[in-house]
N, C-alpha and C. Protein backbone atom coordinates (compact mmCIF):
# COMPACT_ATOMS: atom_id res chain seq x y z
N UNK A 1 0.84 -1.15 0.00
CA UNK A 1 0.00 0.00 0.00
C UNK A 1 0.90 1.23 0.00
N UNK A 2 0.33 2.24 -0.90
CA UNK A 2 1.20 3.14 -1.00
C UNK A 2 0.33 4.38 -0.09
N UNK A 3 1.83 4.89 0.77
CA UNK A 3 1.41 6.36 1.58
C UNK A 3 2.03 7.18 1.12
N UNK A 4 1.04 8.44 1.17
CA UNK A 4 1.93 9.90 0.81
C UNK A 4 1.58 11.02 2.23
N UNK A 5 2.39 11.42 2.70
CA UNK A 5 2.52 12.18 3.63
C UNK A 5 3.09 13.78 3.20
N UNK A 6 1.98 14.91 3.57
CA UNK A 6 2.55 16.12 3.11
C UNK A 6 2.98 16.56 4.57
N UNK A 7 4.11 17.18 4.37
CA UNK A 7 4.65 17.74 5.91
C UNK A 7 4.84 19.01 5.94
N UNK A 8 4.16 20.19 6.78
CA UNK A 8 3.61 21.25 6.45
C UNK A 8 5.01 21.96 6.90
N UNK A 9 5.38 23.21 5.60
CA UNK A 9 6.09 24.05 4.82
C UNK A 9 7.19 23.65 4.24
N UNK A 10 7.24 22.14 4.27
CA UNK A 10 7.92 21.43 2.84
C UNK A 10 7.31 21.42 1.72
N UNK A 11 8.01 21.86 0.31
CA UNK A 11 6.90 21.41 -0.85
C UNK A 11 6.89 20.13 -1.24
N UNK A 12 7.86 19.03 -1.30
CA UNK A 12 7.59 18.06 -0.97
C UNK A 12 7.03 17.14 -0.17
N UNK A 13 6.55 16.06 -0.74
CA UNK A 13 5.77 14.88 0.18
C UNK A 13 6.50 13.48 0.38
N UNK A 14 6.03 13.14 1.15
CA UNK A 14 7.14 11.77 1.68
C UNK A 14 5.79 10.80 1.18
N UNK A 15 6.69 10.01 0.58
CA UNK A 15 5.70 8.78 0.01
C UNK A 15 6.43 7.01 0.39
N UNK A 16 5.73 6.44 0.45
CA UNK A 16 6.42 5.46 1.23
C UNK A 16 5.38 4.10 0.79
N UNK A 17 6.36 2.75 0.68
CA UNK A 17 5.25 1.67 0.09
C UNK A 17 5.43 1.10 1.47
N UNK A 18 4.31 0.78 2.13
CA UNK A 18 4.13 -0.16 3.65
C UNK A 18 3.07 -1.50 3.22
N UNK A 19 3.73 -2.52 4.26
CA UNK A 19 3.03 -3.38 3.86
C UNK A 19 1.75 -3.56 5.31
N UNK A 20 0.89 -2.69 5.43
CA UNK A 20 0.46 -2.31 6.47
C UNK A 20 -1.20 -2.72 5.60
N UNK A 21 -2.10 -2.61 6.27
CA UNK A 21 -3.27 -2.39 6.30
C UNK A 21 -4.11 -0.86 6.13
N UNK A 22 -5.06 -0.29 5.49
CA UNK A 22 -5.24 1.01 5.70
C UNK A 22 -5.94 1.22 7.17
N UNK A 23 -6.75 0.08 8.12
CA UNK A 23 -7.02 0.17 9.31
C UNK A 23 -5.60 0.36 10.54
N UNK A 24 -4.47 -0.05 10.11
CA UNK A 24 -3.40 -0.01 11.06
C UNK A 24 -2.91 0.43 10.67
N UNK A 25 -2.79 1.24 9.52
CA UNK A 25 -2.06 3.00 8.92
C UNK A 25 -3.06 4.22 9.63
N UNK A 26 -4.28 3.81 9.50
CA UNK A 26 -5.06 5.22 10.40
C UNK A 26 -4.76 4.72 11.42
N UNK A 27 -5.04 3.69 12.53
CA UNK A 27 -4.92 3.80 13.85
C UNK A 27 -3.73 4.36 14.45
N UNK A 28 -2.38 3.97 13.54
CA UNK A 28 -0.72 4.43 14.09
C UNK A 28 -1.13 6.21 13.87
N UNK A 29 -1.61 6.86 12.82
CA UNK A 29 -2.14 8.09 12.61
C UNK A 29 -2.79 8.79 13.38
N UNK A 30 -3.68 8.19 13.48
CA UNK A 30 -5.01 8.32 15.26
C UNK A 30 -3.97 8.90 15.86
N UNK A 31 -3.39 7.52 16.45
CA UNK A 31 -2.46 7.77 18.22
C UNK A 31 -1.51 8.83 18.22
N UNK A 32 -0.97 9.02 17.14
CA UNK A 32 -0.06 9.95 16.75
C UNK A 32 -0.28 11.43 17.00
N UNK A 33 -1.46 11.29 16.51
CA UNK A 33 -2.42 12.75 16.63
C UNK A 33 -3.12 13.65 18.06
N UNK A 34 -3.37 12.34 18.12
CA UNK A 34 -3.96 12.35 19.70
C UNK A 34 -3.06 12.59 20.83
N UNK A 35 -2.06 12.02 20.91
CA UNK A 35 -1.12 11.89 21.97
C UNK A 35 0.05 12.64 21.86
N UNK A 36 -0.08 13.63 20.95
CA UNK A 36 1.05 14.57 20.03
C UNK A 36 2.70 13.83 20.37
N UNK A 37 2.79 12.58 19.42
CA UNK A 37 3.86 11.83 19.28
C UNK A 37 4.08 12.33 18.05
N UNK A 38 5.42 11.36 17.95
CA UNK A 38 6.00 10.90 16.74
C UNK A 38 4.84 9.46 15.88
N UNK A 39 5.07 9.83 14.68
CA UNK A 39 4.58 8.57 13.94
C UNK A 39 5.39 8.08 13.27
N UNK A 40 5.79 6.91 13.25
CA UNK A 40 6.73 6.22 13.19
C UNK A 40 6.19 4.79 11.86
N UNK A 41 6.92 4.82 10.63
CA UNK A 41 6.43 4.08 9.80
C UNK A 41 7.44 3.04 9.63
N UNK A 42 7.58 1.69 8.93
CA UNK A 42 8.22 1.29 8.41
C UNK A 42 7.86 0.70 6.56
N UNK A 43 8.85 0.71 6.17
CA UNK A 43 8.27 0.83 4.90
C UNK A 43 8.94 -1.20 4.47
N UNK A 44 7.97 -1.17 3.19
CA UNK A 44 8.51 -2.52 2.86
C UNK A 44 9.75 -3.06 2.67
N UNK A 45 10.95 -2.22 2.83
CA UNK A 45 12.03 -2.43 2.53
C UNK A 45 12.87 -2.49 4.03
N UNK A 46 12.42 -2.18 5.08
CA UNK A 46 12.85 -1.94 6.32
C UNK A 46 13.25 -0.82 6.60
N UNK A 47 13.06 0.23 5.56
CA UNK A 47 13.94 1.48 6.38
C UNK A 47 12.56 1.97 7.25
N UNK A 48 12.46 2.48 8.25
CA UNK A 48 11.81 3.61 9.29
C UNK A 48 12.04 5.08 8.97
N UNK A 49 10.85 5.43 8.75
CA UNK A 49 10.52 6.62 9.10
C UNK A 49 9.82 7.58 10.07
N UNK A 50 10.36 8.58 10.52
CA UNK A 50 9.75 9.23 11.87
C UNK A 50 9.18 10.82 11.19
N UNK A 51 7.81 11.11 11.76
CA UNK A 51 7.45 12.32 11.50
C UNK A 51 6.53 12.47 12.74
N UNK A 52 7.13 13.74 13.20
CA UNK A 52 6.78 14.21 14.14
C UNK A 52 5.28 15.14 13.58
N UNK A 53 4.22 14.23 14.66
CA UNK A 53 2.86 14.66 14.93
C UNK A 53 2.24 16.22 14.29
N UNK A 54 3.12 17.47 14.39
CA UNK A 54 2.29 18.34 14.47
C UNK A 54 3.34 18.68 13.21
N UNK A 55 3.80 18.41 12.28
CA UNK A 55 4.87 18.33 11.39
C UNK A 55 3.73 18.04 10.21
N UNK A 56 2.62 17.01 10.56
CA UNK A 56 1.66 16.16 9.93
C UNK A 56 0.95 17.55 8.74
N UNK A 57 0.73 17.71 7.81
CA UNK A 57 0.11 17.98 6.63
C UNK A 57 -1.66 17.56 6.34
N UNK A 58 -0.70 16.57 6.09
CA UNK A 58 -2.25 15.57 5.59
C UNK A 58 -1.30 14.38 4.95
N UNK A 59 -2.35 13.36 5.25
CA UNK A 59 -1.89 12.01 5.05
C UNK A 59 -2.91 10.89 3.84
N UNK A 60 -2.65 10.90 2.32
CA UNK A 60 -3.16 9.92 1.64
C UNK A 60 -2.58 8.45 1.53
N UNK A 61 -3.55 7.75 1.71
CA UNK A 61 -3.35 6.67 1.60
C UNK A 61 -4.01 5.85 0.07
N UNK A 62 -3.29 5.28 -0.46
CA UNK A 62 -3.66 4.42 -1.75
C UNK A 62 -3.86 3.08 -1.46
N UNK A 63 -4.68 2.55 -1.81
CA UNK A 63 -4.86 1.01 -1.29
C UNK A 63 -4.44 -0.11 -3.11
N UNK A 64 -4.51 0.85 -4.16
CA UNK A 64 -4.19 0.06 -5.34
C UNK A 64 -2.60 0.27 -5.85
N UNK A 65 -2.39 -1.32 -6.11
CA UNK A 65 -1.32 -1.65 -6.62
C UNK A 65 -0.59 -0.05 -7.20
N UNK A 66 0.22 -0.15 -6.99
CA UNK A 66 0.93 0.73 -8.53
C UNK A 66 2.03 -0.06 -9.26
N UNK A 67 2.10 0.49 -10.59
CA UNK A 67 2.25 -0.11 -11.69
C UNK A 67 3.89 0.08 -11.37
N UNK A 68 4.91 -0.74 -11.79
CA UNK A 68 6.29 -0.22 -11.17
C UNK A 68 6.74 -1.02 -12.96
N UNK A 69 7.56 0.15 -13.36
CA UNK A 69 8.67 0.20 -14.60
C UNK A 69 9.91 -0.09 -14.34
N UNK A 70 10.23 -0.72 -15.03
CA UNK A 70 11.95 -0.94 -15.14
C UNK A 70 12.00 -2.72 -15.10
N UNK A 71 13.61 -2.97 -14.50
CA UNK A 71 14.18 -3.85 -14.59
C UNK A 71 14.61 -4.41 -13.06
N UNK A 72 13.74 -3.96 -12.38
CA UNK A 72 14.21 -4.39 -10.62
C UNK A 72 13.59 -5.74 -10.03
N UNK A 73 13.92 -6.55 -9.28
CA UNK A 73 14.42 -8.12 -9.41
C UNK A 73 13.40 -7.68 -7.55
């Protein structure tokens, strides 16, 4: 599942493929929000990512495949 995270007065967005659920991508989001933490992702490849709570933008989530080009194994 692909996430895109806008992080407010970057013009860029952090996008990230997790192999998560979209119910346990909002709930880590929820708590995050609520409890003014860090949200803390890991992505399918193992790297971690941290974005701090009030840092948060707005958060899309994609639940369909995306189409991936090239020659990667």
């Amino acid at each position: 599942m692909e996430i895109s995270i806008g992080i407010r007065n970057v013009q860029r967005e952090l996008t990230l493929d997790v192999d998560l659920t979209s119910e346990e991508v909002s709930e880590k989001i929820s708590a995050a929000l609520e409890n003014n933490t860090v949200l803390s992702l890991t992505d399918s490849e193992g790297k971690v990512v941290f974005v701090p709570s009030e840092a948060i933008g707005y958060v899309q989530v994609n639940e369909a495949p995306t189409r991936r080009v090239g020659f990667g194994f």
